[in-house]
Protein backbone atom coordinates (compact mmCIF):
# COMPACT_ATOMS: atom_id res chain seq x y z
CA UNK A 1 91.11 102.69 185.31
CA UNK A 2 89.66 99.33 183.57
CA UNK A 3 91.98 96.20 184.77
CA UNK A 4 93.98 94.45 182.38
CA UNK A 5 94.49 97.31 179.75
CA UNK A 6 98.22 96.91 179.52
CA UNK A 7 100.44 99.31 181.78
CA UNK A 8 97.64 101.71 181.02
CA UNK A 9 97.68 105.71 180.36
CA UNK A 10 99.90 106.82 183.15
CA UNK A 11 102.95 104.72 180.75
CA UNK A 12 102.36 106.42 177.76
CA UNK A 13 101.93 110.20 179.61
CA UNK A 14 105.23 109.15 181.46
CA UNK A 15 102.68 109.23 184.74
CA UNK A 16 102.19 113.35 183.51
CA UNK A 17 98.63 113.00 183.80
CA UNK A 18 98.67 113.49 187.40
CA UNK A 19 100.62 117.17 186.64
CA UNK A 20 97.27 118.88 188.11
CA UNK A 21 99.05 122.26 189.21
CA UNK A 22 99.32 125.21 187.87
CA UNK A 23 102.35 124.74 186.38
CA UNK A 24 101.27 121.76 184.39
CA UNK A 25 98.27 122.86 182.85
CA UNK A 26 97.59 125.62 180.12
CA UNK A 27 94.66 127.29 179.68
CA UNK A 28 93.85 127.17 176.02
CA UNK A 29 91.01 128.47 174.01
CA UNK A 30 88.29 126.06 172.88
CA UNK A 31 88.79 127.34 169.18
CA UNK A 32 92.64 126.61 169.24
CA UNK A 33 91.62 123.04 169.65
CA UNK A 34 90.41 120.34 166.68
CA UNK A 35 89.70 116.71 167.05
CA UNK A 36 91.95 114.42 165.91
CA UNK A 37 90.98 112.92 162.98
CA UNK A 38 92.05 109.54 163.58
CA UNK A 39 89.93 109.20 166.52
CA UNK A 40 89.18 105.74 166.99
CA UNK A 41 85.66 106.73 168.48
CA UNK A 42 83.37 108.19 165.83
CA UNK A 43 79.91 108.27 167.53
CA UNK A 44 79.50 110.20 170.77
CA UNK A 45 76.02 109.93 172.98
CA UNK A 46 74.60 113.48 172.24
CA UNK A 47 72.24 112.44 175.84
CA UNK A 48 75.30 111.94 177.66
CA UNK A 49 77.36 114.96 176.10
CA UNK A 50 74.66 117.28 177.70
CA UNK A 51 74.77 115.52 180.42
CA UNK A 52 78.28 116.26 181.12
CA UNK A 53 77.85 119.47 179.65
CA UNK A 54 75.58 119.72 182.89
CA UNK A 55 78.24 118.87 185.44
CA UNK A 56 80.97 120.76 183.60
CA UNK A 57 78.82 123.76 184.19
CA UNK A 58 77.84 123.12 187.58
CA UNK A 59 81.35 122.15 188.80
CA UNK A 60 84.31 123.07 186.24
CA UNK A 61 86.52 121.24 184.61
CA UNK A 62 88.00 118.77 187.08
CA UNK A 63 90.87 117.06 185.13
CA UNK A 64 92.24 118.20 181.97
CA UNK A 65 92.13 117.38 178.44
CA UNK A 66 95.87 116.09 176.67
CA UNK A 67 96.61 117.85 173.51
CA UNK A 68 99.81 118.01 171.18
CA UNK A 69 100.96 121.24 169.05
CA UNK A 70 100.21 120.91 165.63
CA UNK A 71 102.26 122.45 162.86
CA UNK A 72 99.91 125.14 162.06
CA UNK A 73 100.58 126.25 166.07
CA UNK A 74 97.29 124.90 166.79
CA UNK A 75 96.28 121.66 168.90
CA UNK A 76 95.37 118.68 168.61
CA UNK A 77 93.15 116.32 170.79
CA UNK A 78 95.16 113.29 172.33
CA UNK A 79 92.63 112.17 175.27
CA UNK A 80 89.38 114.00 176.39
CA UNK A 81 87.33 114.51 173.19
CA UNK A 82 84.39 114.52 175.37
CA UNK A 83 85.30 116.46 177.93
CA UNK A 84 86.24 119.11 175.05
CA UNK A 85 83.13 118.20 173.09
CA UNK A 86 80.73 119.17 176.94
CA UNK A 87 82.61 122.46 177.43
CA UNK A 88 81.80 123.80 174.27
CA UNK A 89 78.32 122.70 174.31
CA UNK A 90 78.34 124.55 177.86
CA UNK A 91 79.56 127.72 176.51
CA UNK A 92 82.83 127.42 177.84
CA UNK A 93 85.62 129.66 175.47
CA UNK A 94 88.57 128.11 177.35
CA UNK A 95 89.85 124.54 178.69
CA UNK A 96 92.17 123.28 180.93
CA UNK A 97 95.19 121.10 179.39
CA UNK A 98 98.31 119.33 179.76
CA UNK A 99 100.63 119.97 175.86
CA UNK A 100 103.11 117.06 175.41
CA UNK A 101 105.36 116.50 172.32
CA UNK A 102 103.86 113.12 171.16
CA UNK A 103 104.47 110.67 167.83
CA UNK A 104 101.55 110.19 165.61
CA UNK A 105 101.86 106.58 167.01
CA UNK A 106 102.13 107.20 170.77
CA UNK A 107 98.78 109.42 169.52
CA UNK A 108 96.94 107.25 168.48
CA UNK A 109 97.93 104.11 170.82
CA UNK A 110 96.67 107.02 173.71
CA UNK A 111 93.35 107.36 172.00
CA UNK A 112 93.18 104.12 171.69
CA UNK A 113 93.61 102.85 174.84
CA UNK A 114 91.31 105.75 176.20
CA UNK A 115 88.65 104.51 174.57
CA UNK A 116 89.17 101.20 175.70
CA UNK A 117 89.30 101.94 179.57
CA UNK A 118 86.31 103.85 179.29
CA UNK A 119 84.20 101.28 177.28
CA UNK A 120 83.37 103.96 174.22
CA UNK A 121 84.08 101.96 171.25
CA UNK A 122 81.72 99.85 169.85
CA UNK A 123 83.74 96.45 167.95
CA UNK A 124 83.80 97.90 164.81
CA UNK A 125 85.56 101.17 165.62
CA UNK A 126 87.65 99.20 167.93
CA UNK A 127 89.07 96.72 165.10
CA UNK A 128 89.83 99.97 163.12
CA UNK A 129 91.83 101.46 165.56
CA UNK A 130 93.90 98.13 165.45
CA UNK A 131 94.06 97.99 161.91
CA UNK A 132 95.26 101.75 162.46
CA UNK A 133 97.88 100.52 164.65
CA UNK A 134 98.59 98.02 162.23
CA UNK A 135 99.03 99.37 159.04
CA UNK A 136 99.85 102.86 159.47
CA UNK A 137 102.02 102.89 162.64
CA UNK A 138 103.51 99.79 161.92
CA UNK A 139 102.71 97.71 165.21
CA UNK A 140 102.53 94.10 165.74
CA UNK A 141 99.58 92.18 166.95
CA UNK A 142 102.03 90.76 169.90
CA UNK A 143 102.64 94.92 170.25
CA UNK A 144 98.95 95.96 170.39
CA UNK A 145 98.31 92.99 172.67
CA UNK A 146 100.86 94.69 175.19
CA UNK A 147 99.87 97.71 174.97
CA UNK A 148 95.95 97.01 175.44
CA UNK A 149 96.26 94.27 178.02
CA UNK A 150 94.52 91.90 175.60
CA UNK A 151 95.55 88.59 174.38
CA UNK A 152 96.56 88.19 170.42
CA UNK A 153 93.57 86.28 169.67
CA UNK A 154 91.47 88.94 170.84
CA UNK A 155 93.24 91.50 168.81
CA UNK A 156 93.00 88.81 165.55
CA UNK A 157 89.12 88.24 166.12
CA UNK A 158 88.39 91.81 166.47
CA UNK A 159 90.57 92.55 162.99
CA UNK A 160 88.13 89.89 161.70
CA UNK A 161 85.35 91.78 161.76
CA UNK A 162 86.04 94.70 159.63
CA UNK A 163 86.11 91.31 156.42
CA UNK A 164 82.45 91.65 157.02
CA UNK A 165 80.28 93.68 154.15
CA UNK A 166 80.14 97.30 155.18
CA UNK A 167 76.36 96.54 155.31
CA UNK A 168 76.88 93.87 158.25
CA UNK A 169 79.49 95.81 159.74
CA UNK A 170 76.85 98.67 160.17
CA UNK A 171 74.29 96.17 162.16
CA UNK A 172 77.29 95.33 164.86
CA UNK A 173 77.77 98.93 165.38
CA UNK A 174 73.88 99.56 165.71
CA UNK A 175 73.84 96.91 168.45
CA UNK A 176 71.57 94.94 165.93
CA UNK A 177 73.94 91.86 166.42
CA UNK A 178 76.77 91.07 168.57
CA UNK A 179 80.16 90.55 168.12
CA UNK A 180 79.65 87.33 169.11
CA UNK A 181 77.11 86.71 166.64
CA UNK A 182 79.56 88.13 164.10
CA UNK A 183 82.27 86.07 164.75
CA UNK A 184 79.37 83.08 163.49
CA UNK A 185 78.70 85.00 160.56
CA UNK A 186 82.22 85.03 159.49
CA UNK A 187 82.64 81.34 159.27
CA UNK A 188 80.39 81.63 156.09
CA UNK A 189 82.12 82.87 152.99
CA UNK A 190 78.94 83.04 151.15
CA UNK A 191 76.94 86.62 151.16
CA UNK A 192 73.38 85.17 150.75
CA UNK A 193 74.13 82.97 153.44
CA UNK A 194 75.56 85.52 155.49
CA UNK A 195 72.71 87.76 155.14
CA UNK A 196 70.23 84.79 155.97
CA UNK A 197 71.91 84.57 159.23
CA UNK A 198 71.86 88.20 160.27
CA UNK A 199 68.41 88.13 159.30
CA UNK A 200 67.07 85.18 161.42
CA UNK A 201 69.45 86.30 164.11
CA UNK A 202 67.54 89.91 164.30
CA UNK A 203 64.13 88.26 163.49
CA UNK A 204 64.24 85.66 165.75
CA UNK A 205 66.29 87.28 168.43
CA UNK A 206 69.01 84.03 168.24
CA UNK A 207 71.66 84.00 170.87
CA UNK A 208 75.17 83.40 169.79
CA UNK A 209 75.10 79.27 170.36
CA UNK A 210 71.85 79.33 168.43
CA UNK A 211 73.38 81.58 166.00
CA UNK A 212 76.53 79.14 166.01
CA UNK A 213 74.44 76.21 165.03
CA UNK A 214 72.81 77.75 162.35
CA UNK A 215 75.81 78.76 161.01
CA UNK A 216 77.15 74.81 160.70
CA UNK A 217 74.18 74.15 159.45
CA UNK A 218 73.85 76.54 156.32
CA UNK A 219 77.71 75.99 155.84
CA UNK A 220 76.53 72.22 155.78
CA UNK A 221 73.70 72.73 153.09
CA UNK A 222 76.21 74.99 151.17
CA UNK A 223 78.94 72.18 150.93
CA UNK A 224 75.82 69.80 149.53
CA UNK A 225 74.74 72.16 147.20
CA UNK A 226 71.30 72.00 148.44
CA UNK A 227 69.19 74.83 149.27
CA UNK A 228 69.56 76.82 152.81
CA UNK A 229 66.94 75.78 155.54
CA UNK A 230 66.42 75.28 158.98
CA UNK A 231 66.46 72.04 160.08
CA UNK A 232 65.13 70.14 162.76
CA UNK A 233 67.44 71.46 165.07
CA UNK A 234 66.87 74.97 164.29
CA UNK A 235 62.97 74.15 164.40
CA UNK A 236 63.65 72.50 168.21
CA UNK A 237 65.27 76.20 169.21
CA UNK A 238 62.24 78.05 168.00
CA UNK A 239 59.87 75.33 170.06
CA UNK A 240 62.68 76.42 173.12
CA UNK A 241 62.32 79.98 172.84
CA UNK A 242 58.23 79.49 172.75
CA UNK A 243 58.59 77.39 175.40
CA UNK A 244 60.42 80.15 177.39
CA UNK A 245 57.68 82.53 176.51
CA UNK A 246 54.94 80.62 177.98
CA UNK A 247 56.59 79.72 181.23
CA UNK A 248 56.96 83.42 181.64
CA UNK A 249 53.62 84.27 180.37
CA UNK A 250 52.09 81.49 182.52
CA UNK A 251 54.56 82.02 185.66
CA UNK A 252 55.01 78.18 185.78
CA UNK A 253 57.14 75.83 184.01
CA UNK A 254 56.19 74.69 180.43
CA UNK A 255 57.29 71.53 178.51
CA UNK A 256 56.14 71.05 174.91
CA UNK A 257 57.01 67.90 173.55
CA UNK A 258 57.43 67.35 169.89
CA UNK A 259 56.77 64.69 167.43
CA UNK A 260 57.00 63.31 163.80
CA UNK A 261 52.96 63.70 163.64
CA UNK A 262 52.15 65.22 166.69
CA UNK A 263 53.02 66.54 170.31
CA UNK A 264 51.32 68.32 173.77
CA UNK A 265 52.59 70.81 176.29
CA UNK A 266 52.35 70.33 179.61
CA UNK A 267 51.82 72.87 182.24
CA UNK A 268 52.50 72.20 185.44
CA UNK A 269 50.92 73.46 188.63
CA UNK A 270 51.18 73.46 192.26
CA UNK A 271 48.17 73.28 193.97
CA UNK A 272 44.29 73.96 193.09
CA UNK A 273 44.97 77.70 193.71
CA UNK A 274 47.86 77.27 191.75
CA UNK A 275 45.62 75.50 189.06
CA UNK A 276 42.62 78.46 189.80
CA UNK A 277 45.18 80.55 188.95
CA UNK A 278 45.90 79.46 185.51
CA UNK A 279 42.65 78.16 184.69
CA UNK A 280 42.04 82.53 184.87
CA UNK A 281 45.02 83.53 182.53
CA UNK A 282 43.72 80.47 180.27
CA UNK A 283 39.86 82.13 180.35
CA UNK A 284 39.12 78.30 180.72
């Protein structure tokens, strides 16, 4: 179980998860089983459903998925989507599983905090499943926070996210940009400058400081009424990041030193086999 996620699953099952006897577990069919809708996770690794798919076959079922009785008599998902997700892509026509009587709410604060132990959710599903929490269940912030084992800010920042343009909301769930990045994105409040910034950040491969000082910056020009650029600042990261490239390309360090009108790189060596050495990667 991940540290720090609150008082965890085993408070929210009432500690039932560990119920591993017979007596604890039904065996249900697959088909008598649905999703819940309000999964927080939306994408699932088809690579790694196989995979488990794999191990499923090769040794069962080891712990059980959670479900709840719907009104229809059928049931629905609580933990273990992927677990139920493997067995049917392994053929499997029943699972193994643990029925509780559970609120919508306790529902989807046990997705939820699923999820989060196991990593699965990338930012953006992750602030909806707050917002979830938040507007439909009727939780706090301060709640959430004690549930999840995460501070109110963190809870805040990651609600912040979803005030992004679906369009930039859909290059944080790509992995395109970070959440960190996003977080510098969202102290503009202007969309052309906005989309600048995502764009040099996936261009030019910025880090989130770099990304933060570009962000002042264009806020800066945006305040003056002037027209967005990249500065001298900016300009000094790009010379950094070259700079970086060449030391690795090289396998020594590199300095290049910039002027108003002009500047040199040096490249330093250690030796004359040292120098041989780059005088043959230079073709000099």
């Amino acid at each position: 179980m991940k540290k720090g996620l609150g008082k965890g699953l085993g408070t929210l099952f009432s500690e039932e998860l560990d119920q591993t006897n017979e007596n604890g577990i039904t065996m249900l069919k697959i088909t008598q089983v649905e999703p819940n809708k309000n999964q927080p996770r939306k994408d699932f690794d088809k690579e790694k459903l196989e995979a488990l798919a794999e191990s499923i076959k090769e040794h069962g079922m080891i712990q059980p998925i959670i479900v709840t009785r719907n009104e229809d008599n059928r049931y629905m998902l609580v933990a273990g989507e992927r677990r139920w997700r493997a067995a049917k892509l392994a053929g499997f026509t029943e699972i193994p599983s643990i029925i509780k009587e559970y609120s919508q709410r306790t529902v989807a604060e046990i997705a939820l905090i699923e999820n989060l132990q196991r990593e699965d959710l990338n930012p953006i599903e992750e602030a909806m499943a707050y917002k979830e929490l938040c507007d439909i269940h009727g939780l706090t912030q301060d709640q959430i926070s004690q549930k999840v084992g995460k501070s109110r800010s963190a809870i805040a920042n990651a609600m912040r996210l979803l005030s992004l343009e679906d369009e930039f909301q859909t290059k944080i769930i790509s992995g395109e940009i970070s959440e960190g990045h996003a977080r510098a994105v969202l102290s503009l409040d202007n969309y052309e400058l906005r989309e600048f910034l995502i764009n040099q950040i996936i261009n030019n491969g910025l880090n989130v400081r770099q990304t933060e000082i570009l962000a002042k910056q264009l806020q800066k020009s945006m305040n003056k009424k002037t027209t967005p650029k990249v500065n001298s600042d900016m300009y000094s990261i790009e010379l950094k990041k070259i700079q970086e490239k060449l030391s690795a390309n090289l396998g020594t360090k590199v300095t290049i030193l910039n002027g108003a009108k002009k500047g040199k790189i040096e490249i330093e060596y250690y030796g004359n086999d040292d120098l041989e050495r780059l005088l043959n990667i230079l073709k000099v």
